[in-house]
Protein backbone atom coordinates (compact mmCIF):
# COMPACT_ATOMS: atom_id res chain seq x y z
CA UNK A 1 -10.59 -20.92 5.41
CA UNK A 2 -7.08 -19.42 5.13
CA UNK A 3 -6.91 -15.69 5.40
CA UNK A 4 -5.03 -14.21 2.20
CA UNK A 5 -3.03 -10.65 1.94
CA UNK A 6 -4.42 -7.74 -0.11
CA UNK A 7 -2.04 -4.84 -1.97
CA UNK A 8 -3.11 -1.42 -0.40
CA UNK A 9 -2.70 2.38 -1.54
CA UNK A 10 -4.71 5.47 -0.68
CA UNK A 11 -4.84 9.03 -1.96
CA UNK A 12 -5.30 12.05 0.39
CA UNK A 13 -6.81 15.22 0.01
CA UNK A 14 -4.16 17.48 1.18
CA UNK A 15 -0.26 17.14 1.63
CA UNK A 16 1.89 16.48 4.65
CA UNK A 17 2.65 20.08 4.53
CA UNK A 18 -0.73 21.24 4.62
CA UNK A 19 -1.53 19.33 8.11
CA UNK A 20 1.61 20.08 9.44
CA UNK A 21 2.91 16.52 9.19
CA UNK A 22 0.20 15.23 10.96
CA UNK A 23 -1.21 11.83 8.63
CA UNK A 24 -4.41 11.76 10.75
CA UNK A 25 -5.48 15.22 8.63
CA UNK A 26 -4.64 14.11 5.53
CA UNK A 27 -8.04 13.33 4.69
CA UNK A 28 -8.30 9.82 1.95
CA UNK A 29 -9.85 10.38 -1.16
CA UNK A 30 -9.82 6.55 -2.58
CA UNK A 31 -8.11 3.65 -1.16
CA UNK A 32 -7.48 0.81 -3.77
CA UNK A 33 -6.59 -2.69 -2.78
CA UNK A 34 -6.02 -5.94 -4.63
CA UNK A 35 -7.64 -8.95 -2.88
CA UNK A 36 -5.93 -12.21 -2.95
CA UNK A 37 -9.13 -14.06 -1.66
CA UNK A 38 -11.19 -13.56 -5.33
CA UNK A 39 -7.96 -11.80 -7.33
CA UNK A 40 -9.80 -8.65 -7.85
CA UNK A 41 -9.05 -4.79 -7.54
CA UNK A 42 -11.33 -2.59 -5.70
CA UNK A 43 -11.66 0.75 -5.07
CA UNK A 44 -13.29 2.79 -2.25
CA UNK A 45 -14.17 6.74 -1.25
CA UNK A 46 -14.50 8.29 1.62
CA UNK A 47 -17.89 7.41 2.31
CA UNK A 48 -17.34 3.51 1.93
CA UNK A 49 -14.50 2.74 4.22
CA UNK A 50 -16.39 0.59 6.67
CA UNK A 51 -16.68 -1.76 3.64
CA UNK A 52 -12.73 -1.60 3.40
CA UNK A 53 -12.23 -2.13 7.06
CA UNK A 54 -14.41 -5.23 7.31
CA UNK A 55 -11.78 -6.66 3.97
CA UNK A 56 -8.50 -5.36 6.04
CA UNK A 57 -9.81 -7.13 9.42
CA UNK A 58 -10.18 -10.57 7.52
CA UNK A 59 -7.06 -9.83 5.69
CA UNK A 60 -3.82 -12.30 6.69
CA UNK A 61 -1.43 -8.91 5.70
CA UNK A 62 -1.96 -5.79 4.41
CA UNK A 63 0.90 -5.25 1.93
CA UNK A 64 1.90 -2.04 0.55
CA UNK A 65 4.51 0.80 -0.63
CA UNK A 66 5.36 3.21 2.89
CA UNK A 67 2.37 1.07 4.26
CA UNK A 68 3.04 0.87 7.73
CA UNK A 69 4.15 4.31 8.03
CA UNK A 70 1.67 6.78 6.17
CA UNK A 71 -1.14 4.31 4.48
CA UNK A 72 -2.14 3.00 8.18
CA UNK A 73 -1.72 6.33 10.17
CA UNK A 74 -3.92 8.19 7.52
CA UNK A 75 -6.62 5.10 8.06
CA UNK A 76 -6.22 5.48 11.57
CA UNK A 77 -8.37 8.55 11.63
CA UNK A 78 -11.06 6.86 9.87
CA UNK A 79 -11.14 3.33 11.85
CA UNK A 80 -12.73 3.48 15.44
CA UNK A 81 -10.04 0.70 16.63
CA UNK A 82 -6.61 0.81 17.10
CA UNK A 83 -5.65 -0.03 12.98
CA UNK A 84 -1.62 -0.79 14.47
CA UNK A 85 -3.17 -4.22 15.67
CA UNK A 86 -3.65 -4.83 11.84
CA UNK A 87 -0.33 -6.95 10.58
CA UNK A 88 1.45 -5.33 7.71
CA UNK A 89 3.93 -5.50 5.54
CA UNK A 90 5.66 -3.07 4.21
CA UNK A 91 8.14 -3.23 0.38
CA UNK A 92 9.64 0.43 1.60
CA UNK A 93 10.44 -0.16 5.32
CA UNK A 94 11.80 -4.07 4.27
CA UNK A 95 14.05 -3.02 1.66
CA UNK A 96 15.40 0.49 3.78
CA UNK A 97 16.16 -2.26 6.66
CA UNK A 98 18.61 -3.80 4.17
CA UNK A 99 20.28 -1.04 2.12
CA UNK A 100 19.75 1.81 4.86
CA UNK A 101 18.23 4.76 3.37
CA UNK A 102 14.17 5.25 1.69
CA UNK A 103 13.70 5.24 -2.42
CA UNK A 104 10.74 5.62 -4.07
CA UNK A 105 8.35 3.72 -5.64
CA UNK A 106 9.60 4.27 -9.19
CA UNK A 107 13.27 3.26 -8.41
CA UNK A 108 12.49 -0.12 -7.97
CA UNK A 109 9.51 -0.57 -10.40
CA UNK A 110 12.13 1.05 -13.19
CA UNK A 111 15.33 -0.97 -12.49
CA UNK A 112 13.06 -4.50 -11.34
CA UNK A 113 10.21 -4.68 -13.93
CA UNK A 114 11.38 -2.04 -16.61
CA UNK A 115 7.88 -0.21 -15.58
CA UNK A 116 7.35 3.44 -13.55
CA UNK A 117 4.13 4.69 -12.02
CA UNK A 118 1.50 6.74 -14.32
CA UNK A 119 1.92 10.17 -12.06
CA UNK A 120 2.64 11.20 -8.56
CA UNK A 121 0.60 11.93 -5.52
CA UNK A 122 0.29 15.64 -5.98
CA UNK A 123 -1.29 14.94 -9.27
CA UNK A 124 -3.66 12.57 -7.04
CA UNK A 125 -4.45 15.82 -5.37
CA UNK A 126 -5.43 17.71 -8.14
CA UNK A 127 -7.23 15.30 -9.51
CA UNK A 128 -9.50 14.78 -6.64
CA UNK A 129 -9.95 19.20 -6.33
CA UNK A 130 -11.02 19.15 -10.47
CA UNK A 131 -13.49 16.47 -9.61
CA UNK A 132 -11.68 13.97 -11.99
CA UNK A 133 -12.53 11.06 -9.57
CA UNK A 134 -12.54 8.12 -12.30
CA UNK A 135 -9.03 9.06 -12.87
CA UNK A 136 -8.21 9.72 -9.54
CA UNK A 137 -9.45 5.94 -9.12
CA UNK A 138 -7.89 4.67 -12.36
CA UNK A 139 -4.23 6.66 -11.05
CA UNK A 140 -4.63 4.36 -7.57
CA UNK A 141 -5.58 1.07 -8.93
CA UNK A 142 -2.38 1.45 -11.31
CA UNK A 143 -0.56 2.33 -8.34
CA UNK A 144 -1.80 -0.96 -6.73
CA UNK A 145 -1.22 -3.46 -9.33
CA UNK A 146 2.36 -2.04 -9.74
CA UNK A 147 3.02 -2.63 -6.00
CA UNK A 148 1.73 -6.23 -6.67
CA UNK A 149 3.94 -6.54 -9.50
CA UNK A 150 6.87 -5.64 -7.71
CA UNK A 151 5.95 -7.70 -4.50
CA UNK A 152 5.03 -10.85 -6.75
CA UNK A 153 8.17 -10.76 -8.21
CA UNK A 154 10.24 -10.21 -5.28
CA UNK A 155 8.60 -13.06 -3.74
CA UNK A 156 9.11 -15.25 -6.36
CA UNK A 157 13.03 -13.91 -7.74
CA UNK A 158 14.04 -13.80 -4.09
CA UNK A 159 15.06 -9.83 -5.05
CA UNK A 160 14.08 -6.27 -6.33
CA UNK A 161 16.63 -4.24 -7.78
CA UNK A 162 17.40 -0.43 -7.95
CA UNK A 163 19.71 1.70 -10.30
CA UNK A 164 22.84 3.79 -8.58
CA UNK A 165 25.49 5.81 -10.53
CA UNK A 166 27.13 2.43 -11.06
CA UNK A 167 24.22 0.42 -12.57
CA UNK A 168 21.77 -1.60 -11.09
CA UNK A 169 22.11 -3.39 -7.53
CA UNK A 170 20.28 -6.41 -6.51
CA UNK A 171 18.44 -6.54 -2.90
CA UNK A 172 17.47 -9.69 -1.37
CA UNK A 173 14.35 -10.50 -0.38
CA UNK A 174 12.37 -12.87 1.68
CA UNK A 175 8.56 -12.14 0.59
CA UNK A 176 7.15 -15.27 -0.44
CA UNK A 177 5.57 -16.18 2.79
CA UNK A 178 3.58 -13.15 2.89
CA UNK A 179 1.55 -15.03 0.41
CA UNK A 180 1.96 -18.25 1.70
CA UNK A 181 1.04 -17.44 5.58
CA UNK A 182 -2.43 -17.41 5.92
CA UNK A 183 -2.25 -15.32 9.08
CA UNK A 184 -3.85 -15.79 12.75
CA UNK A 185 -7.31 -17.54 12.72
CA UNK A 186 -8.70 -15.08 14.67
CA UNK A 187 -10.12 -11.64 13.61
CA UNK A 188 -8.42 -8.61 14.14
CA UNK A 189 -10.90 -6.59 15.56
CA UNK A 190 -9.77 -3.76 17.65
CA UNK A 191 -13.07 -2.43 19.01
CA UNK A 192 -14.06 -2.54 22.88
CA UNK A 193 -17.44 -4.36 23.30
């Protein structure tokens, strides 16, 4: 059976600033993911990661917004392997390596798909400290699908666009075999036995 990618975002319960820019503090709230296997969202707490880290280890990529960079390393303090051995691909790191500098989320869901996201992560963080956990969940799962949006259409456009002071500019993009590679056969366990 080919292994398929799923769309990944998380929500922490403090800042960067709080843990001194250490990710591993951050503490996750919910992780939302959509799974290409059965084309459904799902949604996780704290307490049910190790049913999200058996989906991620039979998972061809994990795909995501900043992915590689702050989703995994928060993870990391949660998974008792090394999560780096887990392949990813990331929108924000692919598109910085071809215009040079980081935009957000928004800039690219605004100018490619005439859509922006429904808040911001510090609202995430409120959320979670009022106890408002189905919209916490509801805020994350929006989060994902847009993510999918814009990665579905950059795979199959060939480009993602952002707005500037002189309109909008066009980045290509090379994303359509992230859905067509259905990874390495085996798993990608990271735990000693």
């Amino acid at each position: 059976m080919n292994k398929l990618p799923v769309v990944l975002d998380l929500e922490t319960k403090y800042t960067l600033r709080d843990v001194n820019n250490n990710p591993k503090k951050l503490g996750i709230t919910v992780v939302g993911l959509f799974d290409y296997r059965d084309n459904k969202t799902k949604i996780f707490d704290e307490k049910e990661l190790t049913k999200l880290f058996s989906l991620l280890e039979a998972s061809s990529y994990i795909i995501g917004f900043n992915v590689g960079s702050f989703d995994m390393a928060v993870l990391q303090a949660y998974y008792p392997g090394n999560i780096q051995h887990f392949p990813t691909f990331d929108l924000l790191d692919d598109i910085k390596s071809k215009i040079g500098k980081r935009l957000s989320l928004n800039d690219f869901l605004i100018a490619t798909l005439g859509k922006k996201k429904t808040g911001h992560g510090l609202q995430a963080i409120e959320l979670y400290k009022e106890g408002k956990m189905d919209e916490l969940k509801k805020y994350c799962l929006d989060d994902v699908m847009l993510t999918k949006e814009l990665f579905e259409y950059g795979s199959e456009k060939g480009e993602v666009m952002y707005l500037n002071e002189k309109g909008k500019v066009t980045v290509k993009v090379e994303w359509k075999k992230y859905l067509e590679d259905p990874g390495k056969s085996e798993s990608h366990l990271t735990l000693p036995f």
